[in-house]
Protein backbone atom coordinates (compact mmCIF):
# COMPACT_ATOMS: atom_id res chain seq x y z
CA UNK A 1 -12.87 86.55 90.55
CA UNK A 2 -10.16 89.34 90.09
CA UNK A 3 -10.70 90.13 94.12
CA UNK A 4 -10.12 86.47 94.99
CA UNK A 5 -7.02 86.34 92.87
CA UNK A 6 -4.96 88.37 95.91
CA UNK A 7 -6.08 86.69 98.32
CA UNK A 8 -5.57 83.19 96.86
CA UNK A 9 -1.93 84.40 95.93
CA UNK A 10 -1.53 85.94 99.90
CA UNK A 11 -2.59 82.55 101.26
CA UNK A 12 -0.71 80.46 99.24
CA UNK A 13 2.30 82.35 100.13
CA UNK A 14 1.40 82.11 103.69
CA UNK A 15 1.32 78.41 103.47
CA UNK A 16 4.63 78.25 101.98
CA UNK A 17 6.08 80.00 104.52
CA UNK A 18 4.22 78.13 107.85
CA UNK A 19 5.30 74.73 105.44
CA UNK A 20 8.90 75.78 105.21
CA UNK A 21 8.90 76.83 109.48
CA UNK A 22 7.79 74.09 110.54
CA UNK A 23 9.27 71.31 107.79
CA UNK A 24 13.14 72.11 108.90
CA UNK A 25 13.94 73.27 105.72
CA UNK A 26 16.69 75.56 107.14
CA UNK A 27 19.17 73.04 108.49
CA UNK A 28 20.01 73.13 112.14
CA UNK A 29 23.39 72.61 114.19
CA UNK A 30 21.21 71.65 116.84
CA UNK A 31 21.01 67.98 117.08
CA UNK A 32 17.46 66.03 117.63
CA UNK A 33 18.34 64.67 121.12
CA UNK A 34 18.69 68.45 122.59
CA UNK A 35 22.72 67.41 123.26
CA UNK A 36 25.61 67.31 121.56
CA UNK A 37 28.98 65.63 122.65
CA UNK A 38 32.40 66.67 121.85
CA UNK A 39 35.05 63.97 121.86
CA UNK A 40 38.20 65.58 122.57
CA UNK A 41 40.66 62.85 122.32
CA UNK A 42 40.64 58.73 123.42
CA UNK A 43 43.22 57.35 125.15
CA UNK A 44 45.99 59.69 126.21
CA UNK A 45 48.79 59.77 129.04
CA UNK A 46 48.70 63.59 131.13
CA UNK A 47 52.20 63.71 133.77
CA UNK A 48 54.63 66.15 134.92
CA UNK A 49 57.60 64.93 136.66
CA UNK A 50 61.24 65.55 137.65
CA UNK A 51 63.99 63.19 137.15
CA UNK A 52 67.49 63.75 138.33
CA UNK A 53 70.70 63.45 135.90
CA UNK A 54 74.37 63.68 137.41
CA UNK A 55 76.43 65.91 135.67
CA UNK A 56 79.93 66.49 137.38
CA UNK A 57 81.78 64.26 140.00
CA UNK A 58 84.60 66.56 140.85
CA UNK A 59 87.53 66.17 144.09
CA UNK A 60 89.55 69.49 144.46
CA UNK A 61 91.24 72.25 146.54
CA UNK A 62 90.71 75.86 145.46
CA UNK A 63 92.60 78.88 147.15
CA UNK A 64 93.12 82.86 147.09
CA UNK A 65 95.36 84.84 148.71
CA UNK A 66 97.94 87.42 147.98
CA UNK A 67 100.40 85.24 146.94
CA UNK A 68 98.63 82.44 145.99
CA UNK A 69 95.47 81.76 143.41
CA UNK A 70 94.32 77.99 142.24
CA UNK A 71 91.09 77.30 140.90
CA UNK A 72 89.17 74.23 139.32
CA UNK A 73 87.64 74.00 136.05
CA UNK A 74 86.13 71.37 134.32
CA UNK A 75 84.08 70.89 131.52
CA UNK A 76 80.84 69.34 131.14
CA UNK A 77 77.73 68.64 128.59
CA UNK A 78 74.23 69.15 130.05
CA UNK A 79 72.09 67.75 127.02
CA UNK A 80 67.98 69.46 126.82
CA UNK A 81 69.10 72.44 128.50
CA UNK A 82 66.14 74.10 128.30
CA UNK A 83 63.82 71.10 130.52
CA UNK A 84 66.39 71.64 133.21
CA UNK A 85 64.26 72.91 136.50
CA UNK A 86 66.88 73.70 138.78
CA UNK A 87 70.99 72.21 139.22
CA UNK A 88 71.96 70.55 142.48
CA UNK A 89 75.27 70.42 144.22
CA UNK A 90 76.24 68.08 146.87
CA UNK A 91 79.29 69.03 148.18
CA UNK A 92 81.82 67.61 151.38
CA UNK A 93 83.95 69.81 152.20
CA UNK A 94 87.29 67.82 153.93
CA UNK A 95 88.81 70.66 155.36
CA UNK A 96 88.97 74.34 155.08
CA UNK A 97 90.20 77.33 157.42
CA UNK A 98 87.07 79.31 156.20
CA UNK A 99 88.64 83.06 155.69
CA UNK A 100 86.70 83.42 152.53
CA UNK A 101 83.39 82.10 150.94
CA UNK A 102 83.70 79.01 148.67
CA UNK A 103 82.12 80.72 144.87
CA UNK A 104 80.62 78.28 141.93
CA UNK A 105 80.34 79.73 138.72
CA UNK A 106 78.76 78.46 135.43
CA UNK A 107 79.69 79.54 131.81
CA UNK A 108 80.26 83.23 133.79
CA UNK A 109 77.31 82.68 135.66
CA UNK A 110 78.03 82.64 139.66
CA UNK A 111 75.07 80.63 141.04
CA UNK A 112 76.10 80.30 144.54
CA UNK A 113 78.46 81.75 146.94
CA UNK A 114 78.70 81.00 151.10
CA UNK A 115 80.94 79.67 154.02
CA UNK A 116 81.30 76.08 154.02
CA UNK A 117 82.21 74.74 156.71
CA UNK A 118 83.56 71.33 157.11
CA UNK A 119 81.37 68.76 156.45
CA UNK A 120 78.37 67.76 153.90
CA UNK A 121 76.39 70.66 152.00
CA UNK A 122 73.59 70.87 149.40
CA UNK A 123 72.19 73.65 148.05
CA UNK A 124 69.93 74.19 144.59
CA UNK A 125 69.91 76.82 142.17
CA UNK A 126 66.84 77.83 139.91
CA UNK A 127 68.82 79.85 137.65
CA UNK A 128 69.76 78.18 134.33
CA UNK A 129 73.06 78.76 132.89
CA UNK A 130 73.24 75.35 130.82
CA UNK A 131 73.87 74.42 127.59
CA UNK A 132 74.49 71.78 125.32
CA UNK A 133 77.85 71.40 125.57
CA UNK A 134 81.22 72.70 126.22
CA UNK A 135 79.72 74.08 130.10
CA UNK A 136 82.60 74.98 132.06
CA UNK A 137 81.89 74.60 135.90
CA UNK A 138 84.68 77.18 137.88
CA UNK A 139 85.33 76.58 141.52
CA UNK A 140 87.16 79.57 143.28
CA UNK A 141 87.31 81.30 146.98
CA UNK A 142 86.92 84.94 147.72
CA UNK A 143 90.93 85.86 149.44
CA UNK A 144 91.61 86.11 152.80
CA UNK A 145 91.35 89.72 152.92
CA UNK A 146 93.53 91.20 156.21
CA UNK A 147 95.12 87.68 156.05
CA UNK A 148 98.14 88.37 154.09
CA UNK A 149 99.89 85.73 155.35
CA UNK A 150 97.74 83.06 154.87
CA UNK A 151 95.55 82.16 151.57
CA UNK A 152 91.67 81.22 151.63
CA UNK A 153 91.77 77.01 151.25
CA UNK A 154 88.87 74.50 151.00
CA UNK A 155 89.54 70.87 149.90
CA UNK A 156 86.71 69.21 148.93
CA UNK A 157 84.94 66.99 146.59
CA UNK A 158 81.43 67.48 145.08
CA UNK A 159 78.45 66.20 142.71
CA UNK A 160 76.59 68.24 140.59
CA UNK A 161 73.15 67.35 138.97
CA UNK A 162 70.40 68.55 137.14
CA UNK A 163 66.79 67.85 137.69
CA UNK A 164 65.27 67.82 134.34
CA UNK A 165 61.02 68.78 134.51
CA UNK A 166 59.23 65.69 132.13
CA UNK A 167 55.99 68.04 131.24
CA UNK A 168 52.81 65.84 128.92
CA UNK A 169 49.68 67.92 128.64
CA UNK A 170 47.17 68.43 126.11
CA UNK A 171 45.44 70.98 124.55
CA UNK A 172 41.86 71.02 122.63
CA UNK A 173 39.71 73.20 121.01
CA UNK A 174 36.34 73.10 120.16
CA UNK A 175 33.54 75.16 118.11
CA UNK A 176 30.07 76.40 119.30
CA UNK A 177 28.36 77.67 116.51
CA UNK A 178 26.18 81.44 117.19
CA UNK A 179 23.05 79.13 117.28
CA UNK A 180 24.46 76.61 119.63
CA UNK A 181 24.97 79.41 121.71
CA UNK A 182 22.01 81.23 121.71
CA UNK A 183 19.74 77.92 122.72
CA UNK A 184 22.55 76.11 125.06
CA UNK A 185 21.27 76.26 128.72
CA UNK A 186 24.35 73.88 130.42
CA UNK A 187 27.40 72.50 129.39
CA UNK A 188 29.20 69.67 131.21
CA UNK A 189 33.24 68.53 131.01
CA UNK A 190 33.34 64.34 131.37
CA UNK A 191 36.79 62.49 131.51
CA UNK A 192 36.89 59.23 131.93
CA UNK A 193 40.52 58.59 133.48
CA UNK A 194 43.13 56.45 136.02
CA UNK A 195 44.91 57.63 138.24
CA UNK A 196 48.41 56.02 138.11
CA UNK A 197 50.48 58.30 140.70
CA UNK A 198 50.62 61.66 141.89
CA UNK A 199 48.21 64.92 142.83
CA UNK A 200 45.55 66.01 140.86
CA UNK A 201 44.04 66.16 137.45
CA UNK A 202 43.76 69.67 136.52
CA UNK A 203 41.43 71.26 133.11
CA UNK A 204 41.40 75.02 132.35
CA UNK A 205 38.86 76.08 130.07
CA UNK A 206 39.96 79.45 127.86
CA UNK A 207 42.05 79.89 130.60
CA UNK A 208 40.17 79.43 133.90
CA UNK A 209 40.79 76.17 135.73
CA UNK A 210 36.92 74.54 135.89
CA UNK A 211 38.32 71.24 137.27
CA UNK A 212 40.76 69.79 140.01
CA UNK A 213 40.50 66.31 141.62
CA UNK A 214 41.97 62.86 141.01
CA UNK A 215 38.86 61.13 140.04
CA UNK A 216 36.33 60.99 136.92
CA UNK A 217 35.63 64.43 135.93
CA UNK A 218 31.44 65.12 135.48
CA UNK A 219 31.97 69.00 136.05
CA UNK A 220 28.96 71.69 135.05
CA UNK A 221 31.03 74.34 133.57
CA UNK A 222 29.86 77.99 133.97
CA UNK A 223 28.19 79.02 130.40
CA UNK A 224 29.94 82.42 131.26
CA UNK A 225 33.38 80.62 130.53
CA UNK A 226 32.29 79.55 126.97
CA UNK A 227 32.65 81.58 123.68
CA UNK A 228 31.31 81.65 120.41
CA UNK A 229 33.24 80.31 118.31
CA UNK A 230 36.40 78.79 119.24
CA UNK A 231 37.50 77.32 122.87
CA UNK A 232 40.23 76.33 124.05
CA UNK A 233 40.80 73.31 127.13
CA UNK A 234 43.82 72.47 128.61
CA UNK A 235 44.35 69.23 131.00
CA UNK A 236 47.76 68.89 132.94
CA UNK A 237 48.13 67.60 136.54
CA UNK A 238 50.29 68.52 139.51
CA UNK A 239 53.90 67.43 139.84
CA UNK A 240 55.15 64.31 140.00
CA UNK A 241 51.67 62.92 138.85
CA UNK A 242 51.03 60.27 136.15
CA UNK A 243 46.93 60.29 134.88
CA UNK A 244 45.50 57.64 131.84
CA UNK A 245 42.65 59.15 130.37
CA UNK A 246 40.67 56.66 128.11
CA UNK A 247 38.05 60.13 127.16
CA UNK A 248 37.30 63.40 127.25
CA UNK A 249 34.53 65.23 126.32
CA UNK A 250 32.32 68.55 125.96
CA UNK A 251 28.97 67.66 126.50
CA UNK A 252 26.53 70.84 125.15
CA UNK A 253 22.95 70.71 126.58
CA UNK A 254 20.25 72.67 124.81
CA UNK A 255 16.72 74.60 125.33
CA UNK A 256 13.92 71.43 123.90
């Protein structure tokens, strides 16, 4: 009886442990259907456009020469400074004996200087010297250099605008737990979504785009581009481009 005593005690414990195996007594992350979906968000507008906002309407004459300076400032507000993409003058020049460029400065900042010859001009600038208010715009000429008896002179009249950049995209994140990981053999982006105007949809994953198209998204994603732990997914689209999405998802497939 003593000898059987071990070997009763080893078996038992053997039992316990094949019971607890194959019982799922350790919870899993892994669900029972071998897939797990990740909602990202329902019903959600994705755009980026530009819209156009007039700033200045201004008529003048400007001149430089030896004997004779005049200039035109005028004071404007530009409100969001900071979603301006680029300012836009639209100028008509009425009449002008061109001895010296035509210069257009912003709080200090010159953003353009040429020859304008008589007649319509537009030209864009991508620098932004805006702010909220008190922007002075300064029209001058360069002088007439050799000219000494006769000043630099443009008349003209001009428009100046701002194209301001409307920007709606969202960003996700997700977890994948270390077991997830380990057992996940595919992994698959779905969105569900309408194309109202525009280019494409666009979805970077941690970074690397994974999807481009103006359609319903059902894109295998390289397991390469997914992380343990936290992920991050980005959707925007191309310019001028409005998209509905109604769902997005993370679909994780695992070994059965």
């Amino acid at each position: 009886m003593p000898d059987f005593l071990p070997t009763l005690i080893a078996g038992t414990i053997l039992f316990v442990i094949l019971l607890i195996a194959f019982s799922g007594f350790f919870p899993s992350s892994i669900p029972a259907s071998s897939e797990r979906h990740i909602v990202l968000g329902e019903n959600f507008v994705i755009l980026q456009n530009a819209t156009s906002r007039n700033l200045i309407n201004l008529k003048g004459a400007v001149s430089e020469g030896m004997l004779n300076e005049r200039v035109d400032i005028v004071s404007f507000n530009a409100a969001n400074p900071g979603d301006i993409s680029q300012g836009t003058v639209r100028l008509f020049v009425n009449d002008t004996n061109l001895y010296g460029r035509l210069i257009f400065t912003i709080n200090g900042k010159e953003v353009y200087r040429d020859y304008f010859p008589k007649g319509t001009h537009t030209f864009s600038f991508t620098r932004n010297p805006f702010k909220d208010t008190d922007n002075a715009l300064r029209v001058s000429t360069e002088g007439s250099g050799w000219r000494i008896w006769a000043p630099t002179v443009y008349f003209y009249s001009m428009n100046l605008s701002a194209d301001y950049l409307g920007v709606v995209s969202k960003n996700f994140t997700f977890n994948i737990t270390e077991e997830e990981y380990e057992k996940m053999n595919a992994s698959r982006l779905v969105i569900s979504t309408r194309k109202i105007a525009g280019g494409n949809l666009i979805a970077n994953l941690n970074r690397e785009e994974v999807f481009r198209g103006s359609a319903n998204a059902f894109q295998d994603l390289d397991l390469d581009l997914l992380h343990k732990g936290l992920n991050y997914l980005e959707l925007k689209s191309d310019m001028n481009s409005r998209y509905e999405v109604s769902s997005a998802e993370i679909v994780l497939f695992f070994k059965k």
